[in-house]
Protein backbone atom coordinates (compact mmCIF):
# COMPACT_ATOMS: atom_id res chain seq x y z
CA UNK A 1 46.77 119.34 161.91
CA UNK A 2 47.01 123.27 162.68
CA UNK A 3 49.25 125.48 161.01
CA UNK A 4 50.47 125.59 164.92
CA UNK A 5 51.02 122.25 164.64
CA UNK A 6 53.17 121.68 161.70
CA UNK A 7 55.62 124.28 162.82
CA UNK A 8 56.25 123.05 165.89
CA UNK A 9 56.93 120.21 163.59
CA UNK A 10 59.11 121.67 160.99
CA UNK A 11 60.49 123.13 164.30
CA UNK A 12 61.82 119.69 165.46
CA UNK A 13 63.10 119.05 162.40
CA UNK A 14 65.58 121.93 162.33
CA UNK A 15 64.53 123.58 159.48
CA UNK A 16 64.74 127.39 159.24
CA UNK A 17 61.06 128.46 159.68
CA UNK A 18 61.34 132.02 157.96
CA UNK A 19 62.71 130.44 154.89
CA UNK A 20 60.87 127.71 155.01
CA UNK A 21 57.49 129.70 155.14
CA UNK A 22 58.70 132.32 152.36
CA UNK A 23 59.19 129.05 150.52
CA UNK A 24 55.98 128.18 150.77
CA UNK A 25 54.20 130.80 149.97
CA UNK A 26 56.25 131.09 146.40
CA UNK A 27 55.66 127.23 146.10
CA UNK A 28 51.71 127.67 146.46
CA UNK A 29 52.04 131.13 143.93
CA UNK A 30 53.73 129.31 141.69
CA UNK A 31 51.68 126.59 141.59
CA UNK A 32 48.58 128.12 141.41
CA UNK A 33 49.82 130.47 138.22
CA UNK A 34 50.81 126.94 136.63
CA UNK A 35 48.26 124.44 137.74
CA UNK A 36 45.07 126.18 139.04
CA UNK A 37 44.60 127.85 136.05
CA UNK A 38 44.22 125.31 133.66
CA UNK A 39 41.06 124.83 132.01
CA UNK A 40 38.87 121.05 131.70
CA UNK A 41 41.18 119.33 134.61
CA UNK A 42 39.11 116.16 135.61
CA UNK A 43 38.04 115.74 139.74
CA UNK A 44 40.73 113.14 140.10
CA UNK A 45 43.76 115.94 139.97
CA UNK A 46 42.03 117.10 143.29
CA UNK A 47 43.45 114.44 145.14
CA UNK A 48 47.13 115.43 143.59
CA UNK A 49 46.43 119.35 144.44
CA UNK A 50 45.71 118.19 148.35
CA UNK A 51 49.12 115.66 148.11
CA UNK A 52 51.20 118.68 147.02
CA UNK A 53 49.34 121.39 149.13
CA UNK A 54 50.45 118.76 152.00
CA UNK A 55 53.58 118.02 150.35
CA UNK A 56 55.39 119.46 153.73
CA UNK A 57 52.71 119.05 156.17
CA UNK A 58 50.54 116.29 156.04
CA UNK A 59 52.87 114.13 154.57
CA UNK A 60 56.17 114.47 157.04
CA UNK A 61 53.35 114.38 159.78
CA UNK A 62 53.32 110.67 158.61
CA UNK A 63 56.86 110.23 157.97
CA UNK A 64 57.18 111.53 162.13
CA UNK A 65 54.62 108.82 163.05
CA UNK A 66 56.07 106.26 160.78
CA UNK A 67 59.36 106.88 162.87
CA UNK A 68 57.58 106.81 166.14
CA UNK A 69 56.10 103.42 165.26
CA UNK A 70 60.01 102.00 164.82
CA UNK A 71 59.82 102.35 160.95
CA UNK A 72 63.12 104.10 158.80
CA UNK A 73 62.68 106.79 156.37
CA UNK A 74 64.75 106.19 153.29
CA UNK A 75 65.73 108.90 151.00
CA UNK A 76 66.68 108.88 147.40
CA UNK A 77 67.50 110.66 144.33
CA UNK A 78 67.36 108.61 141.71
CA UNK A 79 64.57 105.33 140.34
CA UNK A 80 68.06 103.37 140.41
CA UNK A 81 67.23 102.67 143.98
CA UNK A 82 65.16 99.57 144.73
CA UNK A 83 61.70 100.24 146.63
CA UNK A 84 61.12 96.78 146.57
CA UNK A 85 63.81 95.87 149.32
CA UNK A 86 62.89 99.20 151.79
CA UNK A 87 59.33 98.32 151.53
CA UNK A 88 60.47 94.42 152.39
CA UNK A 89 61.76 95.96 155.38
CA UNK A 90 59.36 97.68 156.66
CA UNK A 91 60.83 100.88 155.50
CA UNK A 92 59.46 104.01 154.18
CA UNK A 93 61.02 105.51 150.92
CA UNK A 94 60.88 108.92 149.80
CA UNK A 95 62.26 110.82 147.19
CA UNK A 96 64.12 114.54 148.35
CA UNK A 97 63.90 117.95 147.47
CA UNK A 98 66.00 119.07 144.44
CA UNK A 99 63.93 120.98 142.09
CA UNK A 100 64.91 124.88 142.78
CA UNK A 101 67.52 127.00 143.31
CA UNK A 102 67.64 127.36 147.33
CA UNK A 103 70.67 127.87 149.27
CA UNK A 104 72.41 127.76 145.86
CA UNK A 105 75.71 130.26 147.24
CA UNK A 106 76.02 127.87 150.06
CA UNK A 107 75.79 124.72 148.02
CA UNK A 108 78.61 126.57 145.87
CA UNK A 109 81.37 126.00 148.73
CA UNK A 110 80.87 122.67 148.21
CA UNK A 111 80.73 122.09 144.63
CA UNK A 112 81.77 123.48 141.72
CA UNK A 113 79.88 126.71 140.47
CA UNK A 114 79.49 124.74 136.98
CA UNK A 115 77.42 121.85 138.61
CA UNK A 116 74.04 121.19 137.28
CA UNK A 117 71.17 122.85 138.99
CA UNK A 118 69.71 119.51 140.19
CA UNK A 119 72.73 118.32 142.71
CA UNK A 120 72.97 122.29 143.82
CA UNK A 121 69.47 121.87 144.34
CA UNK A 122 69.41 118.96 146.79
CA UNK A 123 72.35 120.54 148.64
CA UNK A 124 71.08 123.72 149.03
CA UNK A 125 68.38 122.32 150.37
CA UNK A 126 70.07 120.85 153.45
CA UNK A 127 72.26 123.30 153.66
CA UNK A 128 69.74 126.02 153.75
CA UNK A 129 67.86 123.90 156.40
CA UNK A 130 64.55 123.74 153.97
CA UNK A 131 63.57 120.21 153.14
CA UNK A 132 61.37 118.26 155.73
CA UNK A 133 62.16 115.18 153.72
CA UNK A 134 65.76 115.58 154.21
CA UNK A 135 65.71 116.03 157.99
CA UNK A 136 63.45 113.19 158.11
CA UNK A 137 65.36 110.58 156.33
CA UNK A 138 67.54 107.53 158.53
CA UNK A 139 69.27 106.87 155.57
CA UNK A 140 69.98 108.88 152.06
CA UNK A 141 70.83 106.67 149.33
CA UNK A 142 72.61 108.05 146.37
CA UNK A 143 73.68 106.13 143.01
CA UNK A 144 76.50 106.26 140.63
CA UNK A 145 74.96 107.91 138.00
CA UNK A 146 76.79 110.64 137.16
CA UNK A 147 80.43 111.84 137.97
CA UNK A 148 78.98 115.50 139.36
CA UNK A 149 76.40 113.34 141.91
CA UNK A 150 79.46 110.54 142.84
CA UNK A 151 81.38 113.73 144.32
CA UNK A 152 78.78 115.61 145.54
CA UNK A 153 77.88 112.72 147.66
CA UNK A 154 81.44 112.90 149.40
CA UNK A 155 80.71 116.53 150.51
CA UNK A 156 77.34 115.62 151.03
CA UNK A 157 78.09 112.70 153.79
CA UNK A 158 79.44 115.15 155.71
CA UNK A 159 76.02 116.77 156.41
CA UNK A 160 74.16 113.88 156.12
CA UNK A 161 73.93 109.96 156.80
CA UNK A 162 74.81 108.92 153.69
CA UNK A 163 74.89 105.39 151.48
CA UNK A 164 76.08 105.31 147.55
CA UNK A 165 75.40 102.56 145.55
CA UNK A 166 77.53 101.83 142.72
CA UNK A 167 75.44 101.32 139.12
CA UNK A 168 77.51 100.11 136.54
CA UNK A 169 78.04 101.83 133.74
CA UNK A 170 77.55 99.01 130.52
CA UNK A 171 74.99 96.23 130.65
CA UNK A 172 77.76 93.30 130.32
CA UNK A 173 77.90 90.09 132.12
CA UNK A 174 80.30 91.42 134.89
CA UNK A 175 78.42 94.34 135.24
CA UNK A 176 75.28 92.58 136.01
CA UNK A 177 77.09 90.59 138.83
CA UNK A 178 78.31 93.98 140.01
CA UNK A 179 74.92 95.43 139.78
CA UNK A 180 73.47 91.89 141.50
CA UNK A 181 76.17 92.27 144.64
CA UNK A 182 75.40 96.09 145.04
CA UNK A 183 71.47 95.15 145.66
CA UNK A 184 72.81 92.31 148.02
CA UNK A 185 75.32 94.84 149.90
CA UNK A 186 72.01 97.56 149.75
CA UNK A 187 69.92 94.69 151.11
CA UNK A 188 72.35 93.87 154.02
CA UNK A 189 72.70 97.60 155.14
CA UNK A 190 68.58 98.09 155.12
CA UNK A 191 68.62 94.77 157.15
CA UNK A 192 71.19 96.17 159.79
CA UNK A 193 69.40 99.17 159.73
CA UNK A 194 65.78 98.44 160.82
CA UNK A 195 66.79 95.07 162.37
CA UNK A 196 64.34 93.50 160.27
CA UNK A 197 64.99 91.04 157.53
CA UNK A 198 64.25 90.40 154.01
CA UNK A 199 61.69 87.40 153.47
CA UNK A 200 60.55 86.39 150.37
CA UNK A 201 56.83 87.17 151.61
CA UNK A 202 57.77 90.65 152.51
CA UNK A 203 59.70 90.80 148.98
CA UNK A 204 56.95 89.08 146.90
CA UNK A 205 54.53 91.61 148.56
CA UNK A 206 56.67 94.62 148.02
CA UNK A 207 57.29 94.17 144.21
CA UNK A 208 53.48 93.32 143.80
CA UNK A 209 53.07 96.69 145.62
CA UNK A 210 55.54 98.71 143.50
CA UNK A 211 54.59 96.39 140.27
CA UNK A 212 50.90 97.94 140.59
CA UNK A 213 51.91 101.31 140.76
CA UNK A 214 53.76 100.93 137.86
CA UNK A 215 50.78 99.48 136.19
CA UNK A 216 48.80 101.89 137.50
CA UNK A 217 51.11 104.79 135.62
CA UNK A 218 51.38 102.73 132.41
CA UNK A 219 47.74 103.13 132.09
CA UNK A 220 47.72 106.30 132.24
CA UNK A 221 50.34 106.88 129.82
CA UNK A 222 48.27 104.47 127.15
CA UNK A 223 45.55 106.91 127.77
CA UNK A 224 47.86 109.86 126.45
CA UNK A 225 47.94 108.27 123.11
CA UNK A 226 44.00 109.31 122.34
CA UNK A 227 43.22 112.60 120.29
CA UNK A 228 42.83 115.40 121.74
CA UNK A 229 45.06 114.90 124.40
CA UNK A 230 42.71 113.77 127.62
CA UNK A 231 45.14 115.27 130.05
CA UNK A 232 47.65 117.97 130.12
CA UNK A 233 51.42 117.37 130.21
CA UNK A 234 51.98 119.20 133.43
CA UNK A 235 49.38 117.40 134.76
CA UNK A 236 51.17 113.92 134.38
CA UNK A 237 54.42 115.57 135.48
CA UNK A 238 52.63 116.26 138.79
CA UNK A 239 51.46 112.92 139.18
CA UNK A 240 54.82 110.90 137.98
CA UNK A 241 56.60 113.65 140.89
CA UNK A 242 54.50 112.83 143.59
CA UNK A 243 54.59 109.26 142.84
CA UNK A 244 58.11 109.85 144.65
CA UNK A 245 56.34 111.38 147.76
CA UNK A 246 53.11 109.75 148.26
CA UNK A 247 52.13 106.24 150.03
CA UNK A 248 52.56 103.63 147.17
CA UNK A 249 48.95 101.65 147.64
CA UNK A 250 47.35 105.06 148.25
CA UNK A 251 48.97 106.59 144.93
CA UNK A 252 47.94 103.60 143.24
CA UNK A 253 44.05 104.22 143.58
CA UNK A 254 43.57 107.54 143.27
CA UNK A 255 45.67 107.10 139.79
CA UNK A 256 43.19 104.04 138.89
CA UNK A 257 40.07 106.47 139.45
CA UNK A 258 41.56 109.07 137.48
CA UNK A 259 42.29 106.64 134.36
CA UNK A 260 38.72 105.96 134.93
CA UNK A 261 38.07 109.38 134.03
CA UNK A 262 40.02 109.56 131.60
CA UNK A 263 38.51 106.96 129.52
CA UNK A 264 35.43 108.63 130.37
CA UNK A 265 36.30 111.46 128.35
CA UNK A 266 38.16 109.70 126.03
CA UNK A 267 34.88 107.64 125.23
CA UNK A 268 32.99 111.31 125.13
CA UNK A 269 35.73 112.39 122.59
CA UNK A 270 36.65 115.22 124.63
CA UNK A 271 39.72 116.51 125.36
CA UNK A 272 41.80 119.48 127.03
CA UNK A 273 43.52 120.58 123.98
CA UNK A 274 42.23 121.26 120.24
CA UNK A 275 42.75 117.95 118.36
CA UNK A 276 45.04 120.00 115.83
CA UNK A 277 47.10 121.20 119.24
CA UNK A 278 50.65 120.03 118.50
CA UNK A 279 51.07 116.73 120.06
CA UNK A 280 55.07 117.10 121.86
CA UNK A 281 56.73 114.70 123.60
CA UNK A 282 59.54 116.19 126.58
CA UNK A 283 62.74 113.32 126.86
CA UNK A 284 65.97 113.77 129.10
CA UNK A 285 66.34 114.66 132.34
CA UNK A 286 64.10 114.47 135.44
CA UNK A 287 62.09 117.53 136.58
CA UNK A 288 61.74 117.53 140.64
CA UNK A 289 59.28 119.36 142.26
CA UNK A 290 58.67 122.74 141.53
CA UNK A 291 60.61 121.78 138.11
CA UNK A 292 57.30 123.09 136.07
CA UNK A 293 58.95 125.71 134.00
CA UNK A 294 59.62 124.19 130.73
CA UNK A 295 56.09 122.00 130.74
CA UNK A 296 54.51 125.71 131.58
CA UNK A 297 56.29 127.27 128.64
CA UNK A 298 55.18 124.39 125.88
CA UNK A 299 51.64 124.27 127.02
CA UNK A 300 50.70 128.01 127.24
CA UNK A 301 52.40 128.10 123.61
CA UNK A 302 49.10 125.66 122.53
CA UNK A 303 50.71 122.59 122.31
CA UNK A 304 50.10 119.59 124.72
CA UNK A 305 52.18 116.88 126.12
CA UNK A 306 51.35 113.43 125.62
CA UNK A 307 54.90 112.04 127.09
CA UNK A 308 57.80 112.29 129.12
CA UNK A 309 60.96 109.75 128.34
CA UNK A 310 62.92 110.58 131.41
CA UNK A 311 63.25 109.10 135.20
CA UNK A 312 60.07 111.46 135.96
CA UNK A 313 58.10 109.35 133.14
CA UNK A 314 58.45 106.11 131.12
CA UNK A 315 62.17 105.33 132.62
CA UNK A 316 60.58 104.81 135.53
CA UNK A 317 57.52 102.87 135.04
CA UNK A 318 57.98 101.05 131.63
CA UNK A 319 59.41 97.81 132.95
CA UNK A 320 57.95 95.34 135.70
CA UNK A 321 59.97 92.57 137.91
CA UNK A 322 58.77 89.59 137.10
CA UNK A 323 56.44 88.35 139.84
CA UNK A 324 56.78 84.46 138.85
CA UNK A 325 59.79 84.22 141.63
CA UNK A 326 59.78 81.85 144.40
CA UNK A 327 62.80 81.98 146.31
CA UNK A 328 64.47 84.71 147.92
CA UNK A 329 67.74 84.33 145.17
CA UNK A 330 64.79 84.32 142.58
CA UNK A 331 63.15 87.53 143.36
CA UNK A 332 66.30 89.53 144.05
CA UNK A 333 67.64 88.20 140.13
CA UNK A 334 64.56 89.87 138.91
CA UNK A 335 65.03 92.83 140.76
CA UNK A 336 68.27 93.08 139.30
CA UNK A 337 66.83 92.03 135.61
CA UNK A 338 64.17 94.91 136.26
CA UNK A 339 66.44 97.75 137.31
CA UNK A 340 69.38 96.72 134.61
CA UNK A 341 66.29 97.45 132.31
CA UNK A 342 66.77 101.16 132.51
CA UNK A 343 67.80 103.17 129.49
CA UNK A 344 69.89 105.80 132.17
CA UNK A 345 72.48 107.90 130.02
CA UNK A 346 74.90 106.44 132.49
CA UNK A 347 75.32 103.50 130.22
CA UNK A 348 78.01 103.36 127.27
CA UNK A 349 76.42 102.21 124.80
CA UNK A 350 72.93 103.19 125.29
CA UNK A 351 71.29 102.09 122.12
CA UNK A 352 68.36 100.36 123.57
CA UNK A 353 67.09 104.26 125.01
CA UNK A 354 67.02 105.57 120.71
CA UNK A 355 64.62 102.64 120.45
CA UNK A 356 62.65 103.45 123.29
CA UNK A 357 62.43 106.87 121.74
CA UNK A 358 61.62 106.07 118.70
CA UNK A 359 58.70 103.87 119.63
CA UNK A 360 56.95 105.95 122.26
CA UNK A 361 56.99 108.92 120.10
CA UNK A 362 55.25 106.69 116.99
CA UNK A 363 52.97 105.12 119.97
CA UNK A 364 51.90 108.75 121.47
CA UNK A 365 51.55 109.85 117.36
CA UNK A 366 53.80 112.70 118.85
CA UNK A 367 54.18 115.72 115.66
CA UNK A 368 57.67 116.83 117.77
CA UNK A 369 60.36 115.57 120.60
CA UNK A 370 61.34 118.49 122.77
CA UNK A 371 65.09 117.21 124.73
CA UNK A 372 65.24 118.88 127.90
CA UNK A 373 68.95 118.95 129.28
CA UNK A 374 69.70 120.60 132.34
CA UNK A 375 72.86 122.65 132.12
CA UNK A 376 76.06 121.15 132.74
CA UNK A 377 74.83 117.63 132.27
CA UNK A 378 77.02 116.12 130.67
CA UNK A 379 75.53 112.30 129.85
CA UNK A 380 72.01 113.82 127.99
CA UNK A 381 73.49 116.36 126.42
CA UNK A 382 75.85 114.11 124.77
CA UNK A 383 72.74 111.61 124.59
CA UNK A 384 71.09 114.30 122.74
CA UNK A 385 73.09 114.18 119.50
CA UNK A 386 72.60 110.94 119.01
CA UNK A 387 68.40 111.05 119.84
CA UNK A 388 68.20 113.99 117.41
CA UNK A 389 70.12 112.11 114.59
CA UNK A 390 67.89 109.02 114.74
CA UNK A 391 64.37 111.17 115.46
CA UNK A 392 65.46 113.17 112.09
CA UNK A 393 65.85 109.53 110.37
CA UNK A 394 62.16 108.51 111.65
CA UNK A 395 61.18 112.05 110.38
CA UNK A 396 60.02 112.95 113.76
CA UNK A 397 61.07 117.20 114.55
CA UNK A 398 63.30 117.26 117.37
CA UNK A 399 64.81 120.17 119.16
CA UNK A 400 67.48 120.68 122.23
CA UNK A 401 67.06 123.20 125.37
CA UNK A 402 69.21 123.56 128.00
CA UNK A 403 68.32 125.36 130.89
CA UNK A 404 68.13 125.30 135.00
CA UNK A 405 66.17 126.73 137.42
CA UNK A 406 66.27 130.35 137.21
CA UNK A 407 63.65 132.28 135.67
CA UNK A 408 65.40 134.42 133.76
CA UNK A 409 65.73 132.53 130.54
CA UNK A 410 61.48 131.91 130.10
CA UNK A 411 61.08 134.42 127.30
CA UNK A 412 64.00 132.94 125.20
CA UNK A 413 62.61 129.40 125.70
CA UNK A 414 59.18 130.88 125.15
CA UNK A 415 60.35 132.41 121.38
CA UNK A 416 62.29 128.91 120.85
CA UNK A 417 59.46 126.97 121.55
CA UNK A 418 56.88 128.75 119.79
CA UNK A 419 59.25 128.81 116.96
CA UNK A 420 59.59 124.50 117.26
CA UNK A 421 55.82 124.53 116.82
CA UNK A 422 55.71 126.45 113.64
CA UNK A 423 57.93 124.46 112.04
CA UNK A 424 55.38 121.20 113.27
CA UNK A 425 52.11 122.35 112.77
């Protein structure tokens, strides 16, 4: 398509076209200061440059023709929401923008200045008329997770057609059967919505589908564990974010190829950091696109990251729904098993996510755990304590950061960072 083109597109959608193009241009700035500049990046990352170059272009062109062919677009925040049953629908899923500050005063007269960068983000977004996702979606389906998201959802409906699903917050009996009859409420709603129903051919297909991606992303993080590091951090932060955005079966191949690289190199015994580069490991909350700060300030400090424990990394991908099912009752009990599988900080007590810490930092032969909070949240900051405290035990370094989305603070994280390393190397 023309540049022509995708305005008349963006157009359509309502979005504000000056802001929208000044947004632009700092995206593609920004990303080539972070991205383009890296050194040894293997051909496969081309395909992820063109995704995220396209990211509002090509992309919403086929969320438009998705809609024209009778399909929904489904929006979401959080891995909390089931793929498996929008795909079984026919459905498109996407994740939405809400990784930088835009329209931030105008998200602030509907929450609370002290809310975390991430829900202003999002908010902003729609406010400010700025995300093509957004403005594409049928349906935006929000989650439980936090008590800053549950309220910014109620000011949110107002702007937008809005569905919350409730995730429990322990991993008891009753909370499973709560957890069970929110997929089968979720289920019913995507039914009404695209008149289409759930089968368990459509099901068994669309958990095979999400199931390989999953795969696919596991082997890539296996990969990480080599020394030197085969692939930057940032790198597999770009690919884990536009696993959110990109067609699933698409995604899935080009990440296949590019773990064929990698053990390519691997084999060669090359790498794109030093083998005595400090090996870090990033674990709390997700980073949305253009979140690249913090991976930026770690990697241009000379370490590399070999892992991410948060819902942009392992949280996501680690576990698999069992694809043995065959009835309908069958496969949505091992959705439910899968997704009650996730070490969110929601859940009180969380013990099972220290483990999950513990091992992936022993399995990536990490030398330090860097825990990324964004300010004002609450559950991983808390979380945090708890991570350090066991990490310590395991005699594995650990630091805490908190930051948001500003610039402002990249010096200070800069001299804490470099001062982390010194104390691993």
């Amino acid at each position: 398509m023309t540049q022509e083109a995708y305005r008349e597109m963006w157009e359509n959608l309502n979005l504000d076209i000056a802001a929208h193009d000044g947004l632009l241009g700092v995206l593609g700035k920004f990303y080539g200061d972070i991205y383009m500049s890296q050194q040894g990046r293997l051909k496969g990352m081309e395909y992820l440059d063109f995704v995220l170059s396209e990211v509002h272009g090509l992309r919403i062109k086929e969320l438009q023709d998705a809609k024209a062919q009778g399909r929904k677009i489904i929006g979401t925040f959080c891995v909390f929401v089931p793929e498996e049953l929008a795909l079984a629908v026919d459905a498109v899923q996407v994740g939405l923008c809400a990784g930088a500050d835009a329209g931030k005063e105008a998200a602030e007269t509907l929450v609370p200045r002290n809310t975390c960068a991430l829900i202003k983000s999002f908010i902003g977004f729609k406010l400010a008329r700025l995300c093509p996702y957004t403005e594409s979606c049928d349906l935006i389906v929000g989650e439980t997770t936090c008590d800053g998201k549950k309220k910014a959802y109620e000011a949110f409906a107002e702007h937008a057609p809005m569905y919350v699903m409730e995730v429990p917050q322990t991993k008891t009996e009753s909370a499973r059967a709560l957890w069970k009859a929110e997929v089968l409420r979720y289920m019913a709603r995507l039914e009404e919505l695209t008149g289409r129903k759930v089968t368990t051919e459509k099901l068994a297909e669309a958990i095979k589908t999400v199931n390989a991606r999953r795969r696919a992303l596991q082997r890539l993080n296996r990969l990480r564990a080599a020394v030197p590091a085969p692939i930057s951090g940032r790198d597999v932060l770009l690919i884990n974010q536009v696993s959110f955005y990109d067609d699933p079966i698409r995604f899935t191949a080009s990440i296949n190829t590019l773990c064929d690289q990698l053990e390519e190199r691997i084999t060669a015994g090359e790498g794109v950091a030093p083998k005595d580069a400090p090996r870090v490991m990033l674990s709390g909350c997700p980073m949305a696109v253009p979140n690249w700060k913090l991976p930026y300030v770690i990697e241009s400090s000379g370490a590399v990251i070999v892992g991410e424990e948060s819902c942009i990394g392992t949280r996501n991908t680690r576990d698999l729904t069992d694809e043995s099912a065959q009835t309908l009752e069958e496969m949505i009990d091992a959705l439910c098993e899968r997704y009650m599988k996730i070490d969110c900080a929601c859940f009180t007590p969380n013990a099972e996510r220290l483990d999950n810490v513990e091992t992936m930092a022993k399995d990536l032969k990490v030398d330090g755990v860097i825990q990324y909070a964004l300010m004002f949240c609450q559950p991983y900051a808390h979380e945090g304590i708890k991570v350090e405290k066991r990490l310590t035990a395991g005699g594995v370094p650990s630091m805490s950061l908190e930051t948001d989305y500003s610039m402002e603070d990249i010096e200070q994280l800069k001299t804490r960072v470099e001062a982390f390393l010194e104390t691993v190397k």
